[in-house]
Each structure stands twice: as C-alpha cells, then as structure tokens.
PDB file of N, CA and C in Angstrom:
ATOM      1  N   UNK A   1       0.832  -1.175   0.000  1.00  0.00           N
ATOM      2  CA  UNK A   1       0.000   0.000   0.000  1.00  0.00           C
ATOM      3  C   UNK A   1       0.885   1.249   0.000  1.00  0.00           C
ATOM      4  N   UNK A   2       0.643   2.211  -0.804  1.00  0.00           N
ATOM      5  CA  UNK A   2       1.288   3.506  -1.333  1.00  0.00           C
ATOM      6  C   UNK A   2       1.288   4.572   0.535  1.00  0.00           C
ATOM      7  N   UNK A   3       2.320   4.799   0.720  1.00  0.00           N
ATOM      8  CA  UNK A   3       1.955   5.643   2.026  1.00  0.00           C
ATOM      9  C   UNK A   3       2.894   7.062   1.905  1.00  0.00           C
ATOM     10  N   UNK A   4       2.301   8.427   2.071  1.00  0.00           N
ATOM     11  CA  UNK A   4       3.302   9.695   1.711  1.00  0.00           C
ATOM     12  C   UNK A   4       4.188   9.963   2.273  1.00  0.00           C
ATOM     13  N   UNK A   5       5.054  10.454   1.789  1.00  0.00           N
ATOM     14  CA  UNK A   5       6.694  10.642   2.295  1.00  0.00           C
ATOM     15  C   UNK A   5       6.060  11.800   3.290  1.00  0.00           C
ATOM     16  N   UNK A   6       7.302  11.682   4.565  1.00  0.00           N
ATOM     17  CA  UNK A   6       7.241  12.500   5.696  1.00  0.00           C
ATOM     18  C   UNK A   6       7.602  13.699   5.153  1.00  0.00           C
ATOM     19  N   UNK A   7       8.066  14.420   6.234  1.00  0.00           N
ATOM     20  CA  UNK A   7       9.074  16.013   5.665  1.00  0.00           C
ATOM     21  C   UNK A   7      10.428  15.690   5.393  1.00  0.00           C
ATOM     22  N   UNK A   8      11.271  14.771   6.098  1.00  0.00           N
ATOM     23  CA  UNK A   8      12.431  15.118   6.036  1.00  0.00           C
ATOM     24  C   UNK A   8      12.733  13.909   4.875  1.00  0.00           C
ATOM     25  N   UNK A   9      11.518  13.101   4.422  1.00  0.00           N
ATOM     26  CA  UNK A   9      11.578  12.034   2.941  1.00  0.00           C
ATOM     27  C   UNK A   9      11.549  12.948   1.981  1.00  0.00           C
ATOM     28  N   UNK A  10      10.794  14.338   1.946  1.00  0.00           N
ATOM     29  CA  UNK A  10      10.761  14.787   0.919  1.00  0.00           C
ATOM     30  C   UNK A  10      11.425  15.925   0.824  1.00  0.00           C
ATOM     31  N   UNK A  11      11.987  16.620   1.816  1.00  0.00           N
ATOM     32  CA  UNK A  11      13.199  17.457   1.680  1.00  0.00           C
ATOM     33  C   UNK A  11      14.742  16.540   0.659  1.00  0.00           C
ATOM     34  N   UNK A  12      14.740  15.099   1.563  1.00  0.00           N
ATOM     35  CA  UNK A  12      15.992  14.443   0.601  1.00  0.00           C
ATOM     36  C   UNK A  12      15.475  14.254  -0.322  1.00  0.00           C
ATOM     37  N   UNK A  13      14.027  13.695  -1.250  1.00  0.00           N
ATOM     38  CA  UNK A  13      13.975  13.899  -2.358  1.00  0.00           C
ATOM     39  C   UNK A  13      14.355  14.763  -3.294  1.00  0.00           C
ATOM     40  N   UNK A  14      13.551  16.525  -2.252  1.00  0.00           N
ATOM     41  CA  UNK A  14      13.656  17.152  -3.651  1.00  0.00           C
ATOM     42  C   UNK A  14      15.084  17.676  -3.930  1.00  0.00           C
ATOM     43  N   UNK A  15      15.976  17.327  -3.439  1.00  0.00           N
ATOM     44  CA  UNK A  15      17.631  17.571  -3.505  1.00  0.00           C
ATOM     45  C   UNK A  15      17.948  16.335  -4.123  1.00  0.00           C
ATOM     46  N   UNK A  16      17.571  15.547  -4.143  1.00  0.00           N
ATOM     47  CA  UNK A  16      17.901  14.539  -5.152  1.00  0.00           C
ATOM     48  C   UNK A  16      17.301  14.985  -6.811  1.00  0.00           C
ATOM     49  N   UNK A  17      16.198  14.865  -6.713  1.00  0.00           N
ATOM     50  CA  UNK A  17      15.538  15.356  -7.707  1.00  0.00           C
ATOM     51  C   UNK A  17      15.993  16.842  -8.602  1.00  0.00           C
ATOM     52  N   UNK A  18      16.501  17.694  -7.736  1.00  0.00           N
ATOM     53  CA  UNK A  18      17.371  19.197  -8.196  1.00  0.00           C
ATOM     54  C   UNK A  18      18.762  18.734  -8.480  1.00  0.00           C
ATOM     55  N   UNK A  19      19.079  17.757  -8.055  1.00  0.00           N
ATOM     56  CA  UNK A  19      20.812  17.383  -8.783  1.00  0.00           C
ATOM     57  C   UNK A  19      20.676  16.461  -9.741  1.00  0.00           C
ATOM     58  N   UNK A  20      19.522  15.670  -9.629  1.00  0.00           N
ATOM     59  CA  UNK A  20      20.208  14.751 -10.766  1.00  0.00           C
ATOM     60  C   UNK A  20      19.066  14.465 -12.154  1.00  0.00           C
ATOM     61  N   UNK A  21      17.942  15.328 -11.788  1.00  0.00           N
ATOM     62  CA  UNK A  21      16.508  14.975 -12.810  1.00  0.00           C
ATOM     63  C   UNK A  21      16.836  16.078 -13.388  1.00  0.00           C
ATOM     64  N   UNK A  22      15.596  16.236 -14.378  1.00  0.00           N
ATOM     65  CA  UNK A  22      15.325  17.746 -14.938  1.00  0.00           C
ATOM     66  C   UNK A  22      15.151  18.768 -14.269  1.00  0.00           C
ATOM     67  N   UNK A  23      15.886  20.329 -13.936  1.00  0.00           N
ATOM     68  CA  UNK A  23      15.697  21.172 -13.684  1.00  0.00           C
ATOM     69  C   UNK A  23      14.362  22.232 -13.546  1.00  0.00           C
ATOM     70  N   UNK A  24      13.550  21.465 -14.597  1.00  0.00           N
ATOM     71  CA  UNK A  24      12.482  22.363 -14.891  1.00  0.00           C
ATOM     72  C   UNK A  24      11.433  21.304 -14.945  1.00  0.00           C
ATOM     73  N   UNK A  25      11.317  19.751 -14.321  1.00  0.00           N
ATOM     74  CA  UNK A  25      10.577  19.582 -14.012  1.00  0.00           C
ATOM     75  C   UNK A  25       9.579  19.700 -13.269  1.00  0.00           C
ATOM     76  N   UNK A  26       8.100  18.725 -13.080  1.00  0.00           N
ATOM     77  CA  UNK A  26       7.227  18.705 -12.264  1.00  0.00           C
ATOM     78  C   UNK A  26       7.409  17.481 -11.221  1.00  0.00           C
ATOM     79  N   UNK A  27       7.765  17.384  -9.802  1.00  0.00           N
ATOM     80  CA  UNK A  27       7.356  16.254  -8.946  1.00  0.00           C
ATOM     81  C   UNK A  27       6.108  16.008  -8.756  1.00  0.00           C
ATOM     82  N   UNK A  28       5.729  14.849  -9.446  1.00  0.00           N
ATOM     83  CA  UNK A  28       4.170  14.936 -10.071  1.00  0.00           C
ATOM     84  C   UNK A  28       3.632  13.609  -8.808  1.00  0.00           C
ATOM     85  N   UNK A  29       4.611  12.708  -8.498  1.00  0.00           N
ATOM     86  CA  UNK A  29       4.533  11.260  -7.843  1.00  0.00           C
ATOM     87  C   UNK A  29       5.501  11.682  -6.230  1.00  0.00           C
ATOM     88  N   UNK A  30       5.192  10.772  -5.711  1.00  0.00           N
ATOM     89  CA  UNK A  30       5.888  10.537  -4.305  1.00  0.00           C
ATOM     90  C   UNK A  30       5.428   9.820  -3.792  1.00  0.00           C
ATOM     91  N   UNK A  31       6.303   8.280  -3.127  1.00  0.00           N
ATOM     92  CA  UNK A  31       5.581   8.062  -2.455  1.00  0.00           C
ATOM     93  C   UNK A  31       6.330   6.498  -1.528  1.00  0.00           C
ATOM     94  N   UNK A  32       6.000   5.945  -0.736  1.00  0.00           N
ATOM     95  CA  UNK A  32       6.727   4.521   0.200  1.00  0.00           C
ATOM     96  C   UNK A  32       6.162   3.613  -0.380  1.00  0.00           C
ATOM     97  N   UNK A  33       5.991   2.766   0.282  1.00  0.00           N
ATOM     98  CA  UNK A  33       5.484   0.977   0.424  1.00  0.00           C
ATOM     99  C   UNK A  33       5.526   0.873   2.154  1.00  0.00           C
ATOM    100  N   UNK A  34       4.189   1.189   3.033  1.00  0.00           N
ATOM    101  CA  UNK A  34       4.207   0.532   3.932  1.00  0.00           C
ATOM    102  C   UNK A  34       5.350  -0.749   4.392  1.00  0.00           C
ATOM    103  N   UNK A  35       5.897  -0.702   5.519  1.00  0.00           N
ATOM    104  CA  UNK A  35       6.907  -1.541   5.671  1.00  0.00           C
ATOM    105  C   UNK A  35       8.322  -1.376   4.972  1.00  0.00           C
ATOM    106  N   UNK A  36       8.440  -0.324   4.363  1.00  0.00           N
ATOM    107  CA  UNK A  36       9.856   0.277   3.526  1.00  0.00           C
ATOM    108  C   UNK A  36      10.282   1.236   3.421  1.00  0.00           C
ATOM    109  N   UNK A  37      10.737   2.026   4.641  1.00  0.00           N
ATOM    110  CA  UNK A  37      10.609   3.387   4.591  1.00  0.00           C
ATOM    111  C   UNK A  37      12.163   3.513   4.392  1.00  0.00           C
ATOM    112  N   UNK A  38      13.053   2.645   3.463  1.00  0.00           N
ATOM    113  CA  UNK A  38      14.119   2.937   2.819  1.00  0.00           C
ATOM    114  C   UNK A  38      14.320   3.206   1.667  1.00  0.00           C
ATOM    115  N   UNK A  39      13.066   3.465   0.760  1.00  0.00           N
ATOM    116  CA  UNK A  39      13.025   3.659  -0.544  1.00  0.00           C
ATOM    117  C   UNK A  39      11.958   4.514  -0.995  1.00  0.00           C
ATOM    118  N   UNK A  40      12.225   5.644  -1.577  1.00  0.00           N
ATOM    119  CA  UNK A  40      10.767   6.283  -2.100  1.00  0.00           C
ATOM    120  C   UNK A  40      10.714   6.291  -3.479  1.00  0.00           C
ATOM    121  N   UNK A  41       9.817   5.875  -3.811  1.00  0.00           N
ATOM    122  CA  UNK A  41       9.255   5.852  -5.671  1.00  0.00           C
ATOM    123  C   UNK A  41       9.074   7.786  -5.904  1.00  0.00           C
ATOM    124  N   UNK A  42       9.408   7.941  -7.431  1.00  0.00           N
ATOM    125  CA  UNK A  42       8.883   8.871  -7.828  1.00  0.00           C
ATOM    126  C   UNK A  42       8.982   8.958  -9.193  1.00  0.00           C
ATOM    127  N   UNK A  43       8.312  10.336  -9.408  1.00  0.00           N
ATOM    128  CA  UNK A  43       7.745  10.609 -10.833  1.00  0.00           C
ATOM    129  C   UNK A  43       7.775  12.204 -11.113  1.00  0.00           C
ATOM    130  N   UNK A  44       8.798  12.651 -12.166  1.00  0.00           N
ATOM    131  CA  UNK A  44       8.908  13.375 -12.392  1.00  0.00           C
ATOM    132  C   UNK A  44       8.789  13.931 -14.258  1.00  0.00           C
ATOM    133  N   UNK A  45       8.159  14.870 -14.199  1.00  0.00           N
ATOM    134  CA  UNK A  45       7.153  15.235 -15.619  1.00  0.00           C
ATOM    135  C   UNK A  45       8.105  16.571 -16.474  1.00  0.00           C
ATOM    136  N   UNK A  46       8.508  16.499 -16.867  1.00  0.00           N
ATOM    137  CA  UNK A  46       8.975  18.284 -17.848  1.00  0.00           C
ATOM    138  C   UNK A  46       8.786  17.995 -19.781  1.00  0.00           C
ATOM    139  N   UNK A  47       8.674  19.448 -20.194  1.00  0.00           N
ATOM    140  CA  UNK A  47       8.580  19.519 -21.505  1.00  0.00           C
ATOM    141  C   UNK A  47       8.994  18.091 -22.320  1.00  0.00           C
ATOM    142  N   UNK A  48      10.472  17.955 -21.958  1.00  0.00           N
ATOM    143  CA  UNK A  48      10.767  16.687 -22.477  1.00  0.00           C
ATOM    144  C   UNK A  48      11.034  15.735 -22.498  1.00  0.00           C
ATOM    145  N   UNK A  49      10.493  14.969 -21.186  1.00  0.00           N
ATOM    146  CA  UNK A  49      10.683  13.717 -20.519  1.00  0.00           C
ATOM    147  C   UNK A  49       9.818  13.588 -19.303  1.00  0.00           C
ATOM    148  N   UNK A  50       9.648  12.066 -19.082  1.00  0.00           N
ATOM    149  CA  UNK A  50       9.018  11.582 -17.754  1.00  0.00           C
ATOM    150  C   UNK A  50       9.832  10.833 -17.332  1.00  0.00           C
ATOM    151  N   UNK A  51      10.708  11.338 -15.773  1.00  0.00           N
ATOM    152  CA  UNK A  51      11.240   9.867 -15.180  1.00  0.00           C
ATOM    153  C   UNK A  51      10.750   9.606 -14.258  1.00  0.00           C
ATOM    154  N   UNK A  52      10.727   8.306 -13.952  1.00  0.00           N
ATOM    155  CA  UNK A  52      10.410   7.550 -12.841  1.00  0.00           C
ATOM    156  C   UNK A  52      11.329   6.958 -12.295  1.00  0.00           C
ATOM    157  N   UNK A  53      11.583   7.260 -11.293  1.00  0.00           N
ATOM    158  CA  UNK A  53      13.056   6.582 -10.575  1.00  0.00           C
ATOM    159  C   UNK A  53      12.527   6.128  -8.983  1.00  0.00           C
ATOM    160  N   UNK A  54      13.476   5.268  -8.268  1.00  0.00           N
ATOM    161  CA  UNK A  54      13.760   5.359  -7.019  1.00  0.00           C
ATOM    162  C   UNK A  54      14.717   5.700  -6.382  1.00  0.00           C
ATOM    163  N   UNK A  55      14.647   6.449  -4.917  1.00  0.00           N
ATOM    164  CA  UNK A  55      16.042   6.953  -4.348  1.00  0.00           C
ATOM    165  C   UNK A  55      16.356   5.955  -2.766  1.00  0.00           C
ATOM    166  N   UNK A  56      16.922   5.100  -2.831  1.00  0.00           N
ATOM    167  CA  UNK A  56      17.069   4.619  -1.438  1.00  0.00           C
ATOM    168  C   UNK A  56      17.889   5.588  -0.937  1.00  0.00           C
ATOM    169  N   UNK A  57      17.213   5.208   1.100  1.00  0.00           N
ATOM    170  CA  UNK A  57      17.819   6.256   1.401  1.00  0.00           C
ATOM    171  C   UNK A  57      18.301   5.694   3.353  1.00  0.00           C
TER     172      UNK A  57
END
C-alpha cells in the first residue's frame, strides 16, 4: 500500500531530484510501500521527458 513521504523524505527527495533529474521539471509522484521506509518511488514530468526513478535512502 502507497503511504506519503514524511518532511524530512521529501526534503531528501527534492535535492535529489534538483541534482540529478530535470531542472524544470514537475514532482508529479511521491511516495513509500508501507513496511519500507528505505526507498521512495517517484515521478517526475517536464517539456521533455518523464522519469520515474527510485532513491534509497
């Protein structure tokens, strides 16, 4: 089951996401797996690409 990243899950995201995705993307996704709060899924949207990555953390 999909469960939302805390504050300090999505502070290290979006510094992950600003160094290594598109600059001018959208963080469109976020999110755990109950029982895995070492990995967050995401989804990120801009003009010319969609990635979907994970960041263990």
């Amino acid at each position: 089951m999909k469960k939302p990243l805390n504050q300090l899950q999505m502070e290290f995201l979006k510094k992950h996401v600003h160094e290594h995705e598109e600059n001018n993307g959208a963080l469109t996704e976020a999110f755990t797996f109950d029982g895995d709060l070492g990995m967050i899924l995401y989804t990120v949207v801009s003009s010319n690409k969609t990635v979907k990555g994970a960041v263990f953390i």
